[in-house]
PDB file of N, CA and C in Angstrom:
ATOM      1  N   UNK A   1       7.269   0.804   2.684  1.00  0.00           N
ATOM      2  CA  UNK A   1       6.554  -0.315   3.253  1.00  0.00           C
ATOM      3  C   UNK A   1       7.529  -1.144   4.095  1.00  0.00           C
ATOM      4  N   UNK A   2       7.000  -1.676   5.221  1.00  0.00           N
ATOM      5  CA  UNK A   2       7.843  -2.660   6.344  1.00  0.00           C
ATOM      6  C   UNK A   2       7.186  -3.827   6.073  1.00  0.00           C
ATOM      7  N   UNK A   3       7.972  -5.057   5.885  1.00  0.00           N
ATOM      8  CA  UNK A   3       7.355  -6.096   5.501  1.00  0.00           C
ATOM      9  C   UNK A   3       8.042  -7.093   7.401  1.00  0.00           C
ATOM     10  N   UNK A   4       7.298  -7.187   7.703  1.00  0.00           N
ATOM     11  CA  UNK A   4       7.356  -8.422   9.165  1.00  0.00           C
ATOM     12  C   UNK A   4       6.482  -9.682   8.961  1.00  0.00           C
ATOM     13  N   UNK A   5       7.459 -10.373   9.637  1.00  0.00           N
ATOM     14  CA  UNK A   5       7.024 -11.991   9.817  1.00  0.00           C
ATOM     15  C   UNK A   5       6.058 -12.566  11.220  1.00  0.00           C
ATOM     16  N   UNK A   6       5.061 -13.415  10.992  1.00  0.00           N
ATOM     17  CA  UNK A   6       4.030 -13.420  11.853  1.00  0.00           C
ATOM     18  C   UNK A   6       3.250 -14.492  11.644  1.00  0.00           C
ATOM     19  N   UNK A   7       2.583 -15.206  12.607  1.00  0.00           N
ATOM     20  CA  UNK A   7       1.826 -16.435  12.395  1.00  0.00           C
ATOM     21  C   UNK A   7       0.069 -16.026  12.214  1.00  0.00           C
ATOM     22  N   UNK A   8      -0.173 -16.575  11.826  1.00  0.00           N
ATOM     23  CA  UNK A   8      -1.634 -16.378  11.740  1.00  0.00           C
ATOM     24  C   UNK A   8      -2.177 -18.359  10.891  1.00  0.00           C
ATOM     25  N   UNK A   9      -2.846 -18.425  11.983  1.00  0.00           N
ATOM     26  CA  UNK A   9      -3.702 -19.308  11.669  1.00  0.00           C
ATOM     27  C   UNK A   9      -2.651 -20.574  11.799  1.00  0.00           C
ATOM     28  N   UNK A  10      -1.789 -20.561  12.884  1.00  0.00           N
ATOM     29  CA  UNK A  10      -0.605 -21.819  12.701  1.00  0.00           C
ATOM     30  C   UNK A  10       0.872 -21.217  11.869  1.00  0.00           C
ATOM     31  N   UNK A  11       0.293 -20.664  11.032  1.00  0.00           N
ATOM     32  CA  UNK A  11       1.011 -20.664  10.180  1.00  0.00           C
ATOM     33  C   UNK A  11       2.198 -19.227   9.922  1.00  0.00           C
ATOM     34  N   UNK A  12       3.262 -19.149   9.444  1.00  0.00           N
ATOM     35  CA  UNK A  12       4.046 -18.071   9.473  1.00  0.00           C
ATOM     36  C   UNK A  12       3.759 -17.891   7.846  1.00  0.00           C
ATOM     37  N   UNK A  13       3.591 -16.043   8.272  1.00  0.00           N
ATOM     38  CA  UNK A  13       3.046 -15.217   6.969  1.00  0.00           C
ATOM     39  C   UNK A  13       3.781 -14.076   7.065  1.00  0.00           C
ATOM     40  N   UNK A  14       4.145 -13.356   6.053  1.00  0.00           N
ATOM     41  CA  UNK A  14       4.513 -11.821   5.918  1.00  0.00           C
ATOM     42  C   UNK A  14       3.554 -11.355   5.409  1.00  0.00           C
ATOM     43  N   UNK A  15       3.788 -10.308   6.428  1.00  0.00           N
ATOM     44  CA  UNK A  15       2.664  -8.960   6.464  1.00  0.00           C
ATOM     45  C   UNK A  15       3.593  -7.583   6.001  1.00  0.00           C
ATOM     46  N   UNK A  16       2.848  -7.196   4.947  1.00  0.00           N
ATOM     47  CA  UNK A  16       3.666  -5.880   4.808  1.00  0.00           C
ATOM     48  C   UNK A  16       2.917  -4.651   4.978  1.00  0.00           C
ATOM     49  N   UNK A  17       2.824  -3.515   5.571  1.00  0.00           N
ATOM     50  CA  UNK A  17       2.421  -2.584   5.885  1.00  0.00           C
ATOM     51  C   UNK A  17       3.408  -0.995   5.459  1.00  0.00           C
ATOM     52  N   UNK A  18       2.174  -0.238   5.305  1.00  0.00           N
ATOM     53  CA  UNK A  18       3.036   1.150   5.252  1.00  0.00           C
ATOM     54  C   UNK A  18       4.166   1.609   6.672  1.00  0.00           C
ATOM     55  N   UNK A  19       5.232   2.411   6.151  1.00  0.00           N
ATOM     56  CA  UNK A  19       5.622   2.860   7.133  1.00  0.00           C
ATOM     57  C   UNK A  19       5.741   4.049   8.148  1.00  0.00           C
ATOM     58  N   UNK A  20       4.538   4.816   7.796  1.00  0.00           N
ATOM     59  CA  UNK A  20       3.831   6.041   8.457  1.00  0.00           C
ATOM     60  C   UNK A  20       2.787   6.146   8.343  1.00  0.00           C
ATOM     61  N   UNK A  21       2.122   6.759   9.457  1.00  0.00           N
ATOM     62  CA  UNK A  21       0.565   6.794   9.256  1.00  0.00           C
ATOM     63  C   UNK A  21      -0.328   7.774   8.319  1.00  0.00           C
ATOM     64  N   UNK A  22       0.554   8.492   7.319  1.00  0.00           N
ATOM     65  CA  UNK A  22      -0.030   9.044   6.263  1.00  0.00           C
ATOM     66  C   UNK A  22      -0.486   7.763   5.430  1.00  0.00           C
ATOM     67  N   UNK A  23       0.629   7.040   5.089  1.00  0.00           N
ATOM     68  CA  UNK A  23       0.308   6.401   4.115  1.00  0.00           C
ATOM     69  C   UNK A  23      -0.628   5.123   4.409  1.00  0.00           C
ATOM     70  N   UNK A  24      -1.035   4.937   5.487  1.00  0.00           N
ATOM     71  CA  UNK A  24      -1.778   3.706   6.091  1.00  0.00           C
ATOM     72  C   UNK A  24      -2.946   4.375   5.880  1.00  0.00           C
ATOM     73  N   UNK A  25      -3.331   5.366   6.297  1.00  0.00           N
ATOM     74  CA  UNK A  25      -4.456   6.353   6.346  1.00  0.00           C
ATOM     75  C   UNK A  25      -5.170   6.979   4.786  1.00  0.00           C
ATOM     76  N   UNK A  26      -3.849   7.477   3.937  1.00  0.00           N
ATOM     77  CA  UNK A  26      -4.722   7.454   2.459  1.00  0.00           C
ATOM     78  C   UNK A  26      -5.307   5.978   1.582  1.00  0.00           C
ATOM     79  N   UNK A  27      -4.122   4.929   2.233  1.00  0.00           N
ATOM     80  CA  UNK A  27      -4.712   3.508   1.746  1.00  0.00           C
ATOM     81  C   UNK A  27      -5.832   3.438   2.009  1.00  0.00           C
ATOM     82  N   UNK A  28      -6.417   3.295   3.093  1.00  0.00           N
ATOM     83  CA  UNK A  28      -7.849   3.041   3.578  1.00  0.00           C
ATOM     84  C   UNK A  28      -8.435   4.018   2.700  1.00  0.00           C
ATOM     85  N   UNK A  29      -8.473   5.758   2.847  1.00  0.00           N
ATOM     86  CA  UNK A  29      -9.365   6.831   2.224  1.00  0.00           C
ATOM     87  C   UNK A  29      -9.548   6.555   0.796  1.00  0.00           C
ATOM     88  N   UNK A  30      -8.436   5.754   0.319  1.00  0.00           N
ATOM     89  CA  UNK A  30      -8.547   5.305  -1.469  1.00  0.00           C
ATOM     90  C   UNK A  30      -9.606   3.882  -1.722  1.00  0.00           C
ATOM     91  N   UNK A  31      -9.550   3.198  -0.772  1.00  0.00           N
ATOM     92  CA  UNK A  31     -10.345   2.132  -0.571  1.00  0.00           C
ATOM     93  C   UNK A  31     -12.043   2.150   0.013  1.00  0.00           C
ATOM     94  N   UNK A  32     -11.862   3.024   0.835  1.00  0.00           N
ATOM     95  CA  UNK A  32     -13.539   3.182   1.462  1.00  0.00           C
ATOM     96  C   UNK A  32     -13.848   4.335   1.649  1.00  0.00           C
ATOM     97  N   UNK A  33     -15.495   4.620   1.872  1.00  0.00           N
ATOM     98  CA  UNK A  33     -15.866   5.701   1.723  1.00  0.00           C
ATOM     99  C   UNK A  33     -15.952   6.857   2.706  1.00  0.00           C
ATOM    100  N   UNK A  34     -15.735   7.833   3.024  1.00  0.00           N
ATOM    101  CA  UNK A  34     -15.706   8.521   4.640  1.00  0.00           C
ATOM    102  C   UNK A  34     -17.161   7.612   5.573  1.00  0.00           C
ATOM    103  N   UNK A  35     -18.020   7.619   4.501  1.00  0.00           N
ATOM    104  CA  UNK A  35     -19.229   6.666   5.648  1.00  0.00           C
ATOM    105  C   UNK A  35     -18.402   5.529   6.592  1.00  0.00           C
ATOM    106  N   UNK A  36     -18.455   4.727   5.732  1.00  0.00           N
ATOM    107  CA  UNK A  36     -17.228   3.316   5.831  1.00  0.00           C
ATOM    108  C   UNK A  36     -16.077   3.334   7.016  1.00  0.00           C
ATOM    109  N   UNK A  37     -15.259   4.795   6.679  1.00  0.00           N
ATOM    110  CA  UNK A  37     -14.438   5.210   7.745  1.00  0.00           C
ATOM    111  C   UNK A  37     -15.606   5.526   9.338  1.00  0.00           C
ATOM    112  N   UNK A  38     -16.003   6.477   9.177  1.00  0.00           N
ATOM    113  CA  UNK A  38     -16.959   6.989  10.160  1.00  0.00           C
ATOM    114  C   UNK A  38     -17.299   5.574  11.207  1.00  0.00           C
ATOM    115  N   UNK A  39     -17.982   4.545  10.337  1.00  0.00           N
ATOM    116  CA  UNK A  39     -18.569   3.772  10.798  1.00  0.00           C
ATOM    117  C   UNK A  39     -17.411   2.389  11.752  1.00  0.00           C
ATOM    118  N   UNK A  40     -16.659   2.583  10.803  1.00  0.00           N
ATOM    119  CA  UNK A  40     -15.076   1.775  11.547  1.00  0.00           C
ATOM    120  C   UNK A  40     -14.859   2.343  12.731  1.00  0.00           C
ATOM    121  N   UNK A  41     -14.495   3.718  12.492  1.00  0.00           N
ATOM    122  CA  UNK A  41     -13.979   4.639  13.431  1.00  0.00           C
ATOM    123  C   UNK A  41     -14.811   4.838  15.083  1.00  0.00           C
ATOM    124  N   UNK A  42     -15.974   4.649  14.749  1.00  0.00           N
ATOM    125  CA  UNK A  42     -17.126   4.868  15.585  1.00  0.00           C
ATOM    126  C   UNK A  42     -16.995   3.365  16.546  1.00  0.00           C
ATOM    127  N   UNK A  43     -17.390   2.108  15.701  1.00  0.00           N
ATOM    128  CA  UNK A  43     -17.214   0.924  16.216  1.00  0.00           C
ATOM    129  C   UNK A  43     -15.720   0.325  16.864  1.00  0.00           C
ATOM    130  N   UNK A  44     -14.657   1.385  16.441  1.00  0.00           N
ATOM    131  CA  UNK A  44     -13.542   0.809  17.260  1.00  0.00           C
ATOM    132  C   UNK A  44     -13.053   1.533  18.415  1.00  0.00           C
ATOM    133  N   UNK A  45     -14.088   2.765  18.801  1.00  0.00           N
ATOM    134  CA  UNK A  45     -13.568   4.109  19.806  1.00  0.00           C
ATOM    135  C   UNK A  45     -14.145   2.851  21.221  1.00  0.00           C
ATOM    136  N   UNK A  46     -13.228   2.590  21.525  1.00  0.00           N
ATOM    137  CA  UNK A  46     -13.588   2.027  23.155  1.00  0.00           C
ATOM    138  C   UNK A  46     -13.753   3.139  24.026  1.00  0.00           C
ATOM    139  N   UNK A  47     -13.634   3.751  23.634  1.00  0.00           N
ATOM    140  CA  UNK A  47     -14.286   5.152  25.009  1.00  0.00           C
ATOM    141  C   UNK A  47     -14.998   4.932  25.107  1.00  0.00           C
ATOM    142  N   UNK A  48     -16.185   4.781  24.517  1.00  0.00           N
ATOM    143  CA  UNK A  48     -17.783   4.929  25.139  1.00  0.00           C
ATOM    144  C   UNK A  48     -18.243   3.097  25.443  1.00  0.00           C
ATOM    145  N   UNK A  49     -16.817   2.668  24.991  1.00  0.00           N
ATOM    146  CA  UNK A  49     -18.014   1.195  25.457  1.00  0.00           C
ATOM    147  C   UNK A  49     -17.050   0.327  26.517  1.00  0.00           C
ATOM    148  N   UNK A  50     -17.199  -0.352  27.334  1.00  0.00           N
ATOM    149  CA  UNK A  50     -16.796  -1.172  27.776  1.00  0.00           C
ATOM    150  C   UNK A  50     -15.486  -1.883  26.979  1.00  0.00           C
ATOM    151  N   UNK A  51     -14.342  -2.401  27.745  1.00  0.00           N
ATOM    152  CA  UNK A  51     -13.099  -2.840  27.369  1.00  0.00           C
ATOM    153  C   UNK A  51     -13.601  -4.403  26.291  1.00  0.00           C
ATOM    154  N   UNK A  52     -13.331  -5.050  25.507  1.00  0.00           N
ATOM    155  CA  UNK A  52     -13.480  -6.348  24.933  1.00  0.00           C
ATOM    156  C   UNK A  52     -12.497  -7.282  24.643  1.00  0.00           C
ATOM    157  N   UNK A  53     -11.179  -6.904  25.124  1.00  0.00           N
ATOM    158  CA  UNK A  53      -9.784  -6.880  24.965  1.00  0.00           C
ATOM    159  C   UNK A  53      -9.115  -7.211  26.194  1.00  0.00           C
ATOM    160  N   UNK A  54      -8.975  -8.675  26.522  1.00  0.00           N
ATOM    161  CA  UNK A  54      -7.802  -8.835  27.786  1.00  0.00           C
ATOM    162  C   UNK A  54      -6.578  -8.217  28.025  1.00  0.00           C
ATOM    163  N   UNK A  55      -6.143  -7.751  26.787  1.00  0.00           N
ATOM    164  CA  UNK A  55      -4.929  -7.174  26.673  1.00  0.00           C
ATOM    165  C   UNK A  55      -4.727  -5.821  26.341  1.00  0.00           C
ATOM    166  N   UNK A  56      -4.580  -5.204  27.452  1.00  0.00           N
ATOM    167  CA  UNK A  56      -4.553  -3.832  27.289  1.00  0.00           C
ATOM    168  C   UNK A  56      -3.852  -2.899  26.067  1.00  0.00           C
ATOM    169  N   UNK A  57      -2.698  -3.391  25.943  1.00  0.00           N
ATOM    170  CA  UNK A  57      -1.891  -3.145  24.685  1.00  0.00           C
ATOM    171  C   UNK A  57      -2.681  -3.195  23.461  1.00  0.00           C
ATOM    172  N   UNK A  58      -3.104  -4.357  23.401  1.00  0.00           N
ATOM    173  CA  UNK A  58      -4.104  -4.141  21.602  1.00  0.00           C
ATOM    174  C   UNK A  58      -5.267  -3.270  22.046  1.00  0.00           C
ATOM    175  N   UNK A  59      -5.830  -3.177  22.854  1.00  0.00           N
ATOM    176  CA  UNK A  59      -7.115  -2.401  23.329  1.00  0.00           C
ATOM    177  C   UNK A  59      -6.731  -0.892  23.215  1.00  0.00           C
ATOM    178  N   UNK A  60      -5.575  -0.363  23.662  1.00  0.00           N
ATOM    179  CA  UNK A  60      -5.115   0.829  23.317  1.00  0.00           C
ATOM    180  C   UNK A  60      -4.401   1.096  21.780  1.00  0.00           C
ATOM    181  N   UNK A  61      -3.765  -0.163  20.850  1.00  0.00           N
ATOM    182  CA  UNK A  61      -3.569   0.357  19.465  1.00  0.00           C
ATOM    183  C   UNK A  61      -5.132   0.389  18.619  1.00  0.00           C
ATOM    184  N   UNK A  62      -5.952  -0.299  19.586  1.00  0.00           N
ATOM    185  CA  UNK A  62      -7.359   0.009  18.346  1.00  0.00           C
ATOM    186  C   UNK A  62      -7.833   1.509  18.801  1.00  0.00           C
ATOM    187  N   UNK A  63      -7.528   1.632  20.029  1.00  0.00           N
ATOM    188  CA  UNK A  63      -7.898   2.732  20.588  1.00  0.00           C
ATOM    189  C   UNK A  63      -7.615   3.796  19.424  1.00  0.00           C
ATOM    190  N   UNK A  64      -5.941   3.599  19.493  1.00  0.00           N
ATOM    191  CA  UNK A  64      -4.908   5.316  18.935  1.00  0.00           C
ATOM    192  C   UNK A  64      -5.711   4.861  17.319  1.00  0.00           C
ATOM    193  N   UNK A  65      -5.581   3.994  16.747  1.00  0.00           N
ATOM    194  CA  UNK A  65      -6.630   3.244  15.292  1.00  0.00           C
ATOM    195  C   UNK A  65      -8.180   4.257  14.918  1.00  0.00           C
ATOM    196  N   UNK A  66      -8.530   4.159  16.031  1.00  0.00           N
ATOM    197  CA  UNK A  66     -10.041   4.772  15.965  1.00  0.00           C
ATOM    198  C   UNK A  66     -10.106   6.043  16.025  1.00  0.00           C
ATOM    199  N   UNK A  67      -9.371   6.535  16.952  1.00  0.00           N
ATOM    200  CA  UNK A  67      -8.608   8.275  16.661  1.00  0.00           C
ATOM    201  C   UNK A  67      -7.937   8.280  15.461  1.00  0.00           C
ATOM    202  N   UNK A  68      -6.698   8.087  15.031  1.00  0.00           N
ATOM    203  CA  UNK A  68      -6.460   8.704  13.679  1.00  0.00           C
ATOM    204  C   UNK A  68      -7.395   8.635  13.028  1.00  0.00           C
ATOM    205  N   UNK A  69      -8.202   7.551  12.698  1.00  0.00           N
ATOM    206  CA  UNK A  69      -9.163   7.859  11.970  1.00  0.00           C
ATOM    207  C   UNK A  69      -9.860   8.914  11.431  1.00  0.00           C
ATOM    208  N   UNK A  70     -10.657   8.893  12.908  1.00  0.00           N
ATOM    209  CA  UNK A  70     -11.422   9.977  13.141  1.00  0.00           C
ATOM    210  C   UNK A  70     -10.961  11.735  13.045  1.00  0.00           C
ATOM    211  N   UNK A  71      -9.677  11.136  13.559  1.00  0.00           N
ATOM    212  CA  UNK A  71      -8.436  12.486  12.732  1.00  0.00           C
ATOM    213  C   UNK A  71      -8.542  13.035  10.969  1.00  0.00           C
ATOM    214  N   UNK A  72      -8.773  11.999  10.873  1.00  0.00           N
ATOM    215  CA  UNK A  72      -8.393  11.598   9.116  1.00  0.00           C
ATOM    216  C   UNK A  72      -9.502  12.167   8.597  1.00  0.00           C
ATOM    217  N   UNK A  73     -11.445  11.827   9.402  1.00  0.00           N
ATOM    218  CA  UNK A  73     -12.118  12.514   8.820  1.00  0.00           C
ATOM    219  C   UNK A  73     -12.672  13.882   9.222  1.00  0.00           C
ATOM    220  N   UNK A  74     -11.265  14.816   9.882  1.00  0.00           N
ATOM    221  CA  UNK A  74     -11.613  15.954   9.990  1.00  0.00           C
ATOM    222  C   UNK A  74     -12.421  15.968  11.853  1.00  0.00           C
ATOM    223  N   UNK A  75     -12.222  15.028  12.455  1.00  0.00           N
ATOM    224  CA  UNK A  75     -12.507  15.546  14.200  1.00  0.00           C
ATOM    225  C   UNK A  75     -14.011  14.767  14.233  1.00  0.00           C
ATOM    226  N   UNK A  76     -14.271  14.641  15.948  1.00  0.00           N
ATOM    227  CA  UNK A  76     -15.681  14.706  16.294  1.00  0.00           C
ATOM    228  C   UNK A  76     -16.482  14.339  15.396  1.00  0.00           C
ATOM    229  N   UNK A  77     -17.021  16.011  15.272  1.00  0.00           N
ATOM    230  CA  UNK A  77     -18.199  15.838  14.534  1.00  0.00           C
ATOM    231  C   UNK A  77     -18.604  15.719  13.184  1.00  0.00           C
ATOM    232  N   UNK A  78     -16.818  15.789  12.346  1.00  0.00           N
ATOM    233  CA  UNK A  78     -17.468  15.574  10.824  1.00  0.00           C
ATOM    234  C   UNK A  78     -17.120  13.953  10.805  1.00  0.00           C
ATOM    235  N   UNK A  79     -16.985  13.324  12.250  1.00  0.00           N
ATOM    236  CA  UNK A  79     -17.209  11.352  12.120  1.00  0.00           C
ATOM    237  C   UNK A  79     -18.778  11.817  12.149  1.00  0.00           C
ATOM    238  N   UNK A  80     -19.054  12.360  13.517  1.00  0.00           N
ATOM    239  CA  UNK A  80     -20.747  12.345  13.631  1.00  0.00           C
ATOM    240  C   UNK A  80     -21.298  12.127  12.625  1.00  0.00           C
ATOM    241  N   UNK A  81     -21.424  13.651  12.051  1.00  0.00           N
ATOM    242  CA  UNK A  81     -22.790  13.487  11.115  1.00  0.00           C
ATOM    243  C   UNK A  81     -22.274  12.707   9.883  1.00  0.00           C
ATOM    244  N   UNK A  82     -21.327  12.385   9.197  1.00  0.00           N
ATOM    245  CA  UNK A  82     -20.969  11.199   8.229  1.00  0.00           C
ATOM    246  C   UNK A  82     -21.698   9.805   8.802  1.00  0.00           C
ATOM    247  N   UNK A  83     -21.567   9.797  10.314  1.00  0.00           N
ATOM    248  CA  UNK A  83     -21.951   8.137  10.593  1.00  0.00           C
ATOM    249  C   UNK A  83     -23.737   8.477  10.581  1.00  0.00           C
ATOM    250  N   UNK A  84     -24.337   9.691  10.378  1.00  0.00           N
ATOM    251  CA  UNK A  84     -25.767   9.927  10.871  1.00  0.00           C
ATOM    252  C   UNK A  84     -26.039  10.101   9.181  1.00  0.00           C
ATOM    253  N   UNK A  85     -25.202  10.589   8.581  1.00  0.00           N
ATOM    254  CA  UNK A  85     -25.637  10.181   6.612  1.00  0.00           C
ATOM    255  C   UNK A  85     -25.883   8.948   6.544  1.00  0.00           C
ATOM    256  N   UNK A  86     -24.930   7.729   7.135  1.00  0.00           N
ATOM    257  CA  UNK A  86     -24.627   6.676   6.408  1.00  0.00           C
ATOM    258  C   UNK A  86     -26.434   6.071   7.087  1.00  0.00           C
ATOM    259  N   UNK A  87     -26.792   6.588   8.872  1.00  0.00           N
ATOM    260  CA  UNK A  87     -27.799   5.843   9.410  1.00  0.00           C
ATOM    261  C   UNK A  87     -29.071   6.351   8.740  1.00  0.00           C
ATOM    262  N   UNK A  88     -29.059   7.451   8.521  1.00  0.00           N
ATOM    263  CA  UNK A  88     -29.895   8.547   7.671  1.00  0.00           C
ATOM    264  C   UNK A  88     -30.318   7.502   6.305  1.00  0.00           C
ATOM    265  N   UNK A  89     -29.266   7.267   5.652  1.00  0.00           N
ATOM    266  CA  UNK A  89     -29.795   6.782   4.646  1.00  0.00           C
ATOM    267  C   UNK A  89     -29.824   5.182   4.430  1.00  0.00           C
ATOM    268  N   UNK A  90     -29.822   4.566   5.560  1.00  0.00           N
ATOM    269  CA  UNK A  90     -30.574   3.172   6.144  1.00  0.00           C
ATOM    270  C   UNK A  90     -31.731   2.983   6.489  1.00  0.00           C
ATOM    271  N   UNK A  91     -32.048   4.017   7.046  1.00  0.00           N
ATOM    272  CA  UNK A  91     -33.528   4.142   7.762  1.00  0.00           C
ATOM    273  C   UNK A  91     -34.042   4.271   6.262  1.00  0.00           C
ATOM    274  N   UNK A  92     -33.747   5.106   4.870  1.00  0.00           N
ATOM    275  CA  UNK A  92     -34.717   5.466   4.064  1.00  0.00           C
ATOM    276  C   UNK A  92     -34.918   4.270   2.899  1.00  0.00           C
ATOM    277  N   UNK A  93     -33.327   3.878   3.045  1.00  0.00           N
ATOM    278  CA  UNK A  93     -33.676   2.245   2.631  1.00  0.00           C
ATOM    279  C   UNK A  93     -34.638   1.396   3.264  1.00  0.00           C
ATOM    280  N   UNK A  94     -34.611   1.087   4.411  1.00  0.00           N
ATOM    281  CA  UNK A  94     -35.444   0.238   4.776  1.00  0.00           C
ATOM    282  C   UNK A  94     -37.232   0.770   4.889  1.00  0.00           C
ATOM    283  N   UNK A  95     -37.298   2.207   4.895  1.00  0.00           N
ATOM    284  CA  UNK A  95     -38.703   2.484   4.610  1.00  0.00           C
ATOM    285  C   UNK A  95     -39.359   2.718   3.680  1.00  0.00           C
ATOM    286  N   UNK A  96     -38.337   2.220   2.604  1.00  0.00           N
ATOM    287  CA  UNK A  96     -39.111   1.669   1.327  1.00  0.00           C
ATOM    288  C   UNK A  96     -39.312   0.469   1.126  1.00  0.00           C
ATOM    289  N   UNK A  97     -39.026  -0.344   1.899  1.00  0.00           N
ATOM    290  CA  UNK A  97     -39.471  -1.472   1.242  1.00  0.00           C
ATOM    291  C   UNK A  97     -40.380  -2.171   2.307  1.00  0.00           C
TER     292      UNK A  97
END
């Protein structure tokens, strides 16, 4: 773990983080569910949407962010149909009630 110093909110905080992207990547997979991932992964791919980010630099680490991810759950299409389970079984929630 790399522990760095950083302001947030005014204020100076340490942030500690893993120091390779294995271990950043099983943290999350131990914490949430591939849906969860899928659905992160999906909402942070700026490819398909318009820039939201003045700053190109963070716009491209959410970028490389949304790829490993999507790395993580096996490519493409096993984000696809994980994010079409998670919508799949929204729609059947909500048409029960």
């Amino acid at each position: 773990m790399k522990t760095y110093q950083t302001t947030i909110d005014g204020r100076r905080r340490r942030v500690t983080v893993p120091e390779n992207d294995d271990a950043m990547l099983d943290a999350i997979a131990a914490e949430l569910s591939p849906q969860a991932v899928a659905v992160i992964a999906t909402r942070s791919n700026r490819s398909r949407q318009p820039t939201i980010c003045r700053d190109l630099d963070v716009e491209r680490q959410v970028q490389w962010f949304a790829e490993r991810l999507i790395e993580r759950l096996g490519g493409k299409q096993a984000c696809a149909r994980l994010l079409k389970e998670e919508l799949d079984g929204q729609i059947r929630q909500y048409a029960r009630h």
